[in-house]
N, C-alpha and C. Protein backbone atom coordinates (compact mmCIF):
# COMPACT_ATOMS: atom_id res chain seq x y z
N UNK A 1 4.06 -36.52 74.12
CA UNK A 1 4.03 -36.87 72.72
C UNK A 1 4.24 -38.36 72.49
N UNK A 2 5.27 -39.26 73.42
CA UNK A 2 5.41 -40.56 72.72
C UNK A 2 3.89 -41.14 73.45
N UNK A 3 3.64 -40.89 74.64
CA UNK A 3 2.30 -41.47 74.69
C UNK A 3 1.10 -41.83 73.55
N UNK A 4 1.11 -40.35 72.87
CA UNK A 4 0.10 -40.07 72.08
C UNK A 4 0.84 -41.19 70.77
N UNK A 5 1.70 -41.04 70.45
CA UNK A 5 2.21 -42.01 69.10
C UNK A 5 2.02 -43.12 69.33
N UNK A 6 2.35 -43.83 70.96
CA UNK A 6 1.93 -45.30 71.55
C UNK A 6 0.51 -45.54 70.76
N UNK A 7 -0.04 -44.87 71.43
CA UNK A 7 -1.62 -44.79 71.49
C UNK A 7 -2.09 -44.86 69.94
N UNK A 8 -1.20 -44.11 69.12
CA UNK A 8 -1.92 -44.39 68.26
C UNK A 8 -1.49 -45.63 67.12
N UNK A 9 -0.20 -45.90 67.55
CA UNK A 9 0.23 -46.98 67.05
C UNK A 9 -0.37 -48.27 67.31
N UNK A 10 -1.54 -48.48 68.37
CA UNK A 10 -1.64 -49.41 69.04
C UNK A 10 -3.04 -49.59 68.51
N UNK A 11 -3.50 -48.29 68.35
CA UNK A 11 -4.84 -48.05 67.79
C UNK A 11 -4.63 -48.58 65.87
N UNK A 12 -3.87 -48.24 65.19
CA UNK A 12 -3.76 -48.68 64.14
C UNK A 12 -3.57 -49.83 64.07
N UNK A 13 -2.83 -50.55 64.93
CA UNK A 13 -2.73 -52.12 64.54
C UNK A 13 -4.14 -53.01 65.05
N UNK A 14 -4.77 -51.98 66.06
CA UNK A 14 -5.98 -52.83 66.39
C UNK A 14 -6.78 -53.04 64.87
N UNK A 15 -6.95 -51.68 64.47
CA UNK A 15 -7.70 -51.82 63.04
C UNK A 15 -7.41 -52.54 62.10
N UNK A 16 -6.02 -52.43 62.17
CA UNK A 16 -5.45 -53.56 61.32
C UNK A 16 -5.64 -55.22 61.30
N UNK A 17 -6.19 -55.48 62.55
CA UNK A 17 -6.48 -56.62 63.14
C UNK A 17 -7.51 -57.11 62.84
N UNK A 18 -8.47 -55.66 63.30
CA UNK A 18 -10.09 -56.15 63.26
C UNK A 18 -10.44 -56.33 61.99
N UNK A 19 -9.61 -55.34 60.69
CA UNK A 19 -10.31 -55.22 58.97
C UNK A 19 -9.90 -56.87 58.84
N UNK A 20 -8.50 -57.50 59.25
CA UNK A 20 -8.54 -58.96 58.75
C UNK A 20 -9.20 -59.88 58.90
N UNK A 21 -9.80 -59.65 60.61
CA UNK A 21 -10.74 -60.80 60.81
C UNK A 21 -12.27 -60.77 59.92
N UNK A 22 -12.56 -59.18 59.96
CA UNK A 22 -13.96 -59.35 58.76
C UNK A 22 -13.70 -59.87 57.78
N UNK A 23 -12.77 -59.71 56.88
CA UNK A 23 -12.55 -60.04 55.67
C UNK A 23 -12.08 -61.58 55.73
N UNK A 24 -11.35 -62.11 56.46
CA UNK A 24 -11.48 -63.72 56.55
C UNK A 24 -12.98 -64.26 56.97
N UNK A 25 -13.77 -63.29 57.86
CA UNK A 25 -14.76 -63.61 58.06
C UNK A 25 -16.04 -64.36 56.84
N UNK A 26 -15.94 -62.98 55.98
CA UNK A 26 -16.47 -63.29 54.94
C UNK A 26 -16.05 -63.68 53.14
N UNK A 27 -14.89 -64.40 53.69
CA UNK A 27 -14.27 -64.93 52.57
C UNK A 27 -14.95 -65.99 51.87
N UNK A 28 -15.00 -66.51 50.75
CA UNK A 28 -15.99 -67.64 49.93
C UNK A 28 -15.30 -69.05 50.46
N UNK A 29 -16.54 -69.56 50.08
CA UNK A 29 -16.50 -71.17 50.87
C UNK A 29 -15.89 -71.50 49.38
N UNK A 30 -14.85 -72.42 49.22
CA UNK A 30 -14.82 -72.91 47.65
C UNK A 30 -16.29 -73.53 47.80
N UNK A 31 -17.48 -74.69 47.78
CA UNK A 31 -18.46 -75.03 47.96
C UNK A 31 -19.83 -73.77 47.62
N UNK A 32 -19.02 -72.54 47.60
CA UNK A 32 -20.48 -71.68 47.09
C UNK A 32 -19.97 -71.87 45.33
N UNK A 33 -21.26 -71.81 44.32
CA UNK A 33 -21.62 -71.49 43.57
C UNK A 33 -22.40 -73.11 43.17
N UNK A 34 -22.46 -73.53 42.07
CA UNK A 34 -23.65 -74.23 41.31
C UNK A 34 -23.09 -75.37 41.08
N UNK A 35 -23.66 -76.71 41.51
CA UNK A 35 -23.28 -77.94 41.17
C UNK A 35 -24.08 -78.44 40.38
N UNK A 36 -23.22 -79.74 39.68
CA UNK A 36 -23.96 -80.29 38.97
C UNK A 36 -23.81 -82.01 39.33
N UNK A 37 -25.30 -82.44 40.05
CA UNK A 37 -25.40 -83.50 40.31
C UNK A 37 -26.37 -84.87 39.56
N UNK A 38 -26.46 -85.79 40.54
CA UNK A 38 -27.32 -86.61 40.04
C UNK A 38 -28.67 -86.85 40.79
N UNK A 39 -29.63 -87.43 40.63
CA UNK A 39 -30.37 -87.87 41.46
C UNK A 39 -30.63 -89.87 41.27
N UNK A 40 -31.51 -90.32 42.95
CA UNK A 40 -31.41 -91.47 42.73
C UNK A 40 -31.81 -92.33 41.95
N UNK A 41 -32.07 -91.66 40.09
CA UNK A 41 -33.04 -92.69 39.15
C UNK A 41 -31.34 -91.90 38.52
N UNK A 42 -30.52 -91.10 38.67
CA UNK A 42 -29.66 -91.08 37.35
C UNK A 42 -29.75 -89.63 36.59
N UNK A 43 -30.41 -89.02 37.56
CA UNK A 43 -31.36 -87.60 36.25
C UNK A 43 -30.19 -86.55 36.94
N UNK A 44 -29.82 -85.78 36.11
CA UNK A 44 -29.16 -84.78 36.02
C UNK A 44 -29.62 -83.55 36.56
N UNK A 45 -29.46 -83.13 37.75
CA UNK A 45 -30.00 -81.69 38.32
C UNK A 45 -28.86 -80.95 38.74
N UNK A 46 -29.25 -79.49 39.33
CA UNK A 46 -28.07 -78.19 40.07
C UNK A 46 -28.40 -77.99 41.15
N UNK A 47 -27.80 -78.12 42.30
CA UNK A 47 -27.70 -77.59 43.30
C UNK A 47 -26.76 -76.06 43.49
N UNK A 48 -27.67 -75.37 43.85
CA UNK A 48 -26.72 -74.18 44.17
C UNK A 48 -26.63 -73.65 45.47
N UNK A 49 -25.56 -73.59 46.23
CA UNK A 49 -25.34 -72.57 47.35
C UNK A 49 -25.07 -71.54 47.33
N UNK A 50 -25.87 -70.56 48.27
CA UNK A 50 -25.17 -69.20 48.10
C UNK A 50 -24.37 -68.71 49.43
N UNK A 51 -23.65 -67.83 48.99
CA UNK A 51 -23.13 -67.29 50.43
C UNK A 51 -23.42 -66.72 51.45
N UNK A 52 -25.11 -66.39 51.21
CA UNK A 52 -25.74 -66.40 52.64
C UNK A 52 -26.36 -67.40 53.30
N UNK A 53 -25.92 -69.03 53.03
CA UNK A 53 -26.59 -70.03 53.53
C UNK A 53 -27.25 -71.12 52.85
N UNK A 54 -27.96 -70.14 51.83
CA UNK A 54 -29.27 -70.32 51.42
C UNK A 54 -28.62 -71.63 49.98
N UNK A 55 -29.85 -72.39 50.21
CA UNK A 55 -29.55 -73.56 49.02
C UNK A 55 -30.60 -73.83 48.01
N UNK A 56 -30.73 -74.24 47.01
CA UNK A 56 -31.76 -74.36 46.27
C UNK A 56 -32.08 -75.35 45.05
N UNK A 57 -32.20 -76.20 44.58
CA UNK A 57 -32.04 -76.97 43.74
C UNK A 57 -32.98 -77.18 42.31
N UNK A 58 -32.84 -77.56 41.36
CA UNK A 58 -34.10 -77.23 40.09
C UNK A 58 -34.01 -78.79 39.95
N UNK A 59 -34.44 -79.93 40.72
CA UNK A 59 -34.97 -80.98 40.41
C UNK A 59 -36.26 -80.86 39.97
N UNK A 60 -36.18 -82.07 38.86
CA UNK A 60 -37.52 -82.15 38.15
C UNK A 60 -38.29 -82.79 39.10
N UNK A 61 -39.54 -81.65 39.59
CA UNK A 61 -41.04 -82.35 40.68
C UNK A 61 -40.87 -81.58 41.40
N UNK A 62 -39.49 -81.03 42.00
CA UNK A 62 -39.66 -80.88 43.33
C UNK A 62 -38.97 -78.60 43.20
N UNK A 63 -39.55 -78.34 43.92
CA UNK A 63 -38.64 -77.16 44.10
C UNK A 63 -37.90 -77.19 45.64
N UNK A 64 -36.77 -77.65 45.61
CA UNK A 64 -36.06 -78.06 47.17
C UNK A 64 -35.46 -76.40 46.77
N UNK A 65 -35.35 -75.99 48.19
CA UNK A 65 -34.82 -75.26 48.36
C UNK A 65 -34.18 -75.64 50.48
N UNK A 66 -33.53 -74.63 50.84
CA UNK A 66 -32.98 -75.22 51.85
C UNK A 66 -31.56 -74.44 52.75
N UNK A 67 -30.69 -74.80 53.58
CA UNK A 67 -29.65 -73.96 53.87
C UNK A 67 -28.59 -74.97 54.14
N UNK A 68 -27.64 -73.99 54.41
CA UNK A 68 -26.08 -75.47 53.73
C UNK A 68 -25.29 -74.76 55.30
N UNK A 69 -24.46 -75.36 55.25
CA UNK A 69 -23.07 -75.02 56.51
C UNK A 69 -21.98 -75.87 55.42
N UNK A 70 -20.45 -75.20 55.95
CA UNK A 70 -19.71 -76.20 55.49
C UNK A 70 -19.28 -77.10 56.78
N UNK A 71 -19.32 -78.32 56.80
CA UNK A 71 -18.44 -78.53 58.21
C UNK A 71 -17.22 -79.75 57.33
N UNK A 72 -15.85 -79.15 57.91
CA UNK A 72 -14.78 -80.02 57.14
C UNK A 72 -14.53 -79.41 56.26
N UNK A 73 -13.99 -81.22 55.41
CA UNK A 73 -14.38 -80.97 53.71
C UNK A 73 -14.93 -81.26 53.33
N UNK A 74 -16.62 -81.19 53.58
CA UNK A 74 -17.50 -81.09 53.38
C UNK A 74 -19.02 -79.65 53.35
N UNK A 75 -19.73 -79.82 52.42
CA UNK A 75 -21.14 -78.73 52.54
C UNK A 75 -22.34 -79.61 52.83
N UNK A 76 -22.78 -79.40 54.21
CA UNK A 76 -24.17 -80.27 54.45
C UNK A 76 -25.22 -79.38 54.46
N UNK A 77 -25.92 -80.00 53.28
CA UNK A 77 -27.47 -79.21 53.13
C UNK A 77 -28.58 -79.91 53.25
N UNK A 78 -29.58 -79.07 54.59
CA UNK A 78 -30.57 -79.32 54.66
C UNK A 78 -31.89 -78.67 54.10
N UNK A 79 -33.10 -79.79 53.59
CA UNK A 79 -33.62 -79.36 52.15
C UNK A 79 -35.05 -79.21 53.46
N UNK A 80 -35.80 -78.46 52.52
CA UNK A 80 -37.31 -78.17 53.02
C UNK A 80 -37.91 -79.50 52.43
N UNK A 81 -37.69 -80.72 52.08
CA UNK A 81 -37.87 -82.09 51.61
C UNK A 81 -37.57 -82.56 53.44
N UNK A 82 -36.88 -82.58 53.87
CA UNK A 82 -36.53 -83.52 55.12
C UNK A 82 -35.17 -84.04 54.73
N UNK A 83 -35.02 -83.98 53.67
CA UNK A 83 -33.40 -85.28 53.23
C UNK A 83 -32.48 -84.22 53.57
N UNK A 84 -31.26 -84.42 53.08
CA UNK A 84 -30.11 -84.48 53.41
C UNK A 84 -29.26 -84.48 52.86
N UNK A 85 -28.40 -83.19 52.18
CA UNK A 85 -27.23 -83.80 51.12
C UNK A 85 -26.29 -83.27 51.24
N UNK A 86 -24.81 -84.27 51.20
CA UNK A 86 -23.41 -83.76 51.21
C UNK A 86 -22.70 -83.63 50.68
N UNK A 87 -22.04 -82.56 50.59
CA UNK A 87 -21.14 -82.64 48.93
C UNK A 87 -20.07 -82.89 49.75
N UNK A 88 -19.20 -83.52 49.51
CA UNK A 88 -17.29 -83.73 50.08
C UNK A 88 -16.11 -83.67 49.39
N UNK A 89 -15.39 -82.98 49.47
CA UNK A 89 -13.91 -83.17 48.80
C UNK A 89 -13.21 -84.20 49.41
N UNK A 90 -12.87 -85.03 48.29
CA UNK A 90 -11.48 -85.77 48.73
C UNK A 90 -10.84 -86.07 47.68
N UNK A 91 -9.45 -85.47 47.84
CA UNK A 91 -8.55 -84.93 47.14
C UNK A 91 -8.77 -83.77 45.98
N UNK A 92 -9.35 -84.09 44.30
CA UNK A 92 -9.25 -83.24 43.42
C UNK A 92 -10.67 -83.79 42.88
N UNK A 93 -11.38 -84.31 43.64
CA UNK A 93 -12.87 -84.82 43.10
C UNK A 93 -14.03 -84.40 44.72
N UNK A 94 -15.20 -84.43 43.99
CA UNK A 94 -16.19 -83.56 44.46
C UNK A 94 -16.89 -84.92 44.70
N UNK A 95 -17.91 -85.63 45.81
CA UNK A 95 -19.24 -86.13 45.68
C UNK A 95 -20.31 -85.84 46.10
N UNK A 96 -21.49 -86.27 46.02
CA UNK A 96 -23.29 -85.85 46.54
C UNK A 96 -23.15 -86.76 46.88
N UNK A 97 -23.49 -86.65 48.30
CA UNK A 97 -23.97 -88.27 48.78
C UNK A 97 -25.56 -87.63 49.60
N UNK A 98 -26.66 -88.34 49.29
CA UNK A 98 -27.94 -87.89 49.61
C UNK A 98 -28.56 -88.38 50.63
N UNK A 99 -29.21 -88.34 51.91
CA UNK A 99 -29.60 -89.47 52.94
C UNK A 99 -31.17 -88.92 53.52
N UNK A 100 -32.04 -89.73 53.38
CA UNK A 100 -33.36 -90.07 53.90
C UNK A 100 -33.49 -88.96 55.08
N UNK A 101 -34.83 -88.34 54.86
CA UNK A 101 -35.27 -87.97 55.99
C UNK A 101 -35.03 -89.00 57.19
N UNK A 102 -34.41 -88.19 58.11
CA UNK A 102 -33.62 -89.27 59.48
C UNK A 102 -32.69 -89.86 59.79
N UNK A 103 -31.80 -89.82 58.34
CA UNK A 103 -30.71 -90.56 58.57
C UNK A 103 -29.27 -89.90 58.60
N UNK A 104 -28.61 -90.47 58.98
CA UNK A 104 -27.55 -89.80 59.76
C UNK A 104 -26.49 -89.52 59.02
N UNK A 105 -25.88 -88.33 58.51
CA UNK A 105 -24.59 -87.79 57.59
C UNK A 105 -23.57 -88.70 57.26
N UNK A 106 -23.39 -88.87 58.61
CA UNK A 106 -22.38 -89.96 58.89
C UNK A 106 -22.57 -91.76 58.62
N UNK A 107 -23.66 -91.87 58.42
CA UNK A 107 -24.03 -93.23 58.03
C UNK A 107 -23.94 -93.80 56.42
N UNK A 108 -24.35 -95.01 55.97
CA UNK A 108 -24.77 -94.87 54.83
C UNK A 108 -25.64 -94.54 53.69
N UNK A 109 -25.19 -93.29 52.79
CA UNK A 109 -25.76 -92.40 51.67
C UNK A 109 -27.27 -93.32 51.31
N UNK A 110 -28.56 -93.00 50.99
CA UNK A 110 -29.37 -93.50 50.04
C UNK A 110 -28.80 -93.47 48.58
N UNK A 111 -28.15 -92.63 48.08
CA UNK A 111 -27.44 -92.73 46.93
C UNK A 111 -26.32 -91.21 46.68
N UNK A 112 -25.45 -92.05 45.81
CA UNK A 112 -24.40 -90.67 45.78
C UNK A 112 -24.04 -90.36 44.22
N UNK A 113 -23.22 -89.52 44.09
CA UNK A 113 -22.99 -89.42 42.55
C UNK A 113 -21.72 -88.32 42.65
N UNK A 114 -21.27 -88.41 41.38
CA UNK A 114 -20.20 -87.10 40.92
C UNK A 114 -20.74 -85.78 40.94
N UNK A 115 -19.93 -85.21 42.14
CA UNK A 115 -20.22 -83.46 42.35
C UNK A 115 -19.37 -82.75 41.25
N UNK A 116 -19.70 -81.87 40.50
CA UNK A 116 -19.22 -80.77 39.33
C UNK A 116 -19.30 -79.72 39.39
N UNK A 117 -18.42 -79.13 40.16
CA UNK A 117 -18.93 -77.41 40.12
C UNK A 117 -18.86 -76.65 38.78
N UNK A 118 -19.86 -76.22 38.19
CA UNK A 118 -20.06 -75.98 37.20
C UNK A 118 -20.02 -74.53 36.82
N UNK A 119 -20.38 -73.69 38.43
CA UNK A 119 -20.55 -72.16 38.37
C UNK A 119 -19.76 -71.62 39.56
């Protein structure tokens, strides 16, 4: 009998283990839902991430759409355009910083602006 109680005590905490890691697994990025940015003339557009990856934006001309990762404190999204855009926290403010097909995250932005999560 204490075997069987071992066993199953050991078995319950496994489950107990495994339900936490899914559920941290798929916990929300703060970075998912709808921003509100700029572009490089000044024009007001949304970027939205969703929580399967997927990114999409309603700039005027263009229909970018695209997929995001967070890495840091940061969300880097790459657009079916070729560019490049990062949203970053630092501290209690949000930015877009946007970079040229080719150019490097880490380098300097083609242009940036105030990130607003709006949704």
């Amino acid at each position: 009998m204490r075997v069987i109680g071992k066993l199953r005590t050991a078995l319950l905490s496994a489950a107990v283990a495994f339900s936490m890691t899914a559920v941290s697994a798929f916990a929300a990025s703060e970075f998912e839902g709808t921003w509100k940015v700029k572009d490089t003339a000044s024009k007001a557009f949304e970027i939205t991430l969703a929580s399967d990856g997927s990114a999409k934006a309603n700039r005027i001309g263009d229909g970018m759409t695209g997929t995001w990762k967070e890495e840091g404190s940061a969300a880097v999204i790459t657009w079916n355009t070729g560019w490049t855009t990062k949203i970053s926290k630092d501290g209690n403010k949000y930015t877009k910083s946007a970079f040229k097909k080719g150019e490097p995250v880490d380098g300097k932005p083609t242009n940036t602006s105030i990130a607003e999560k709006v949704k």
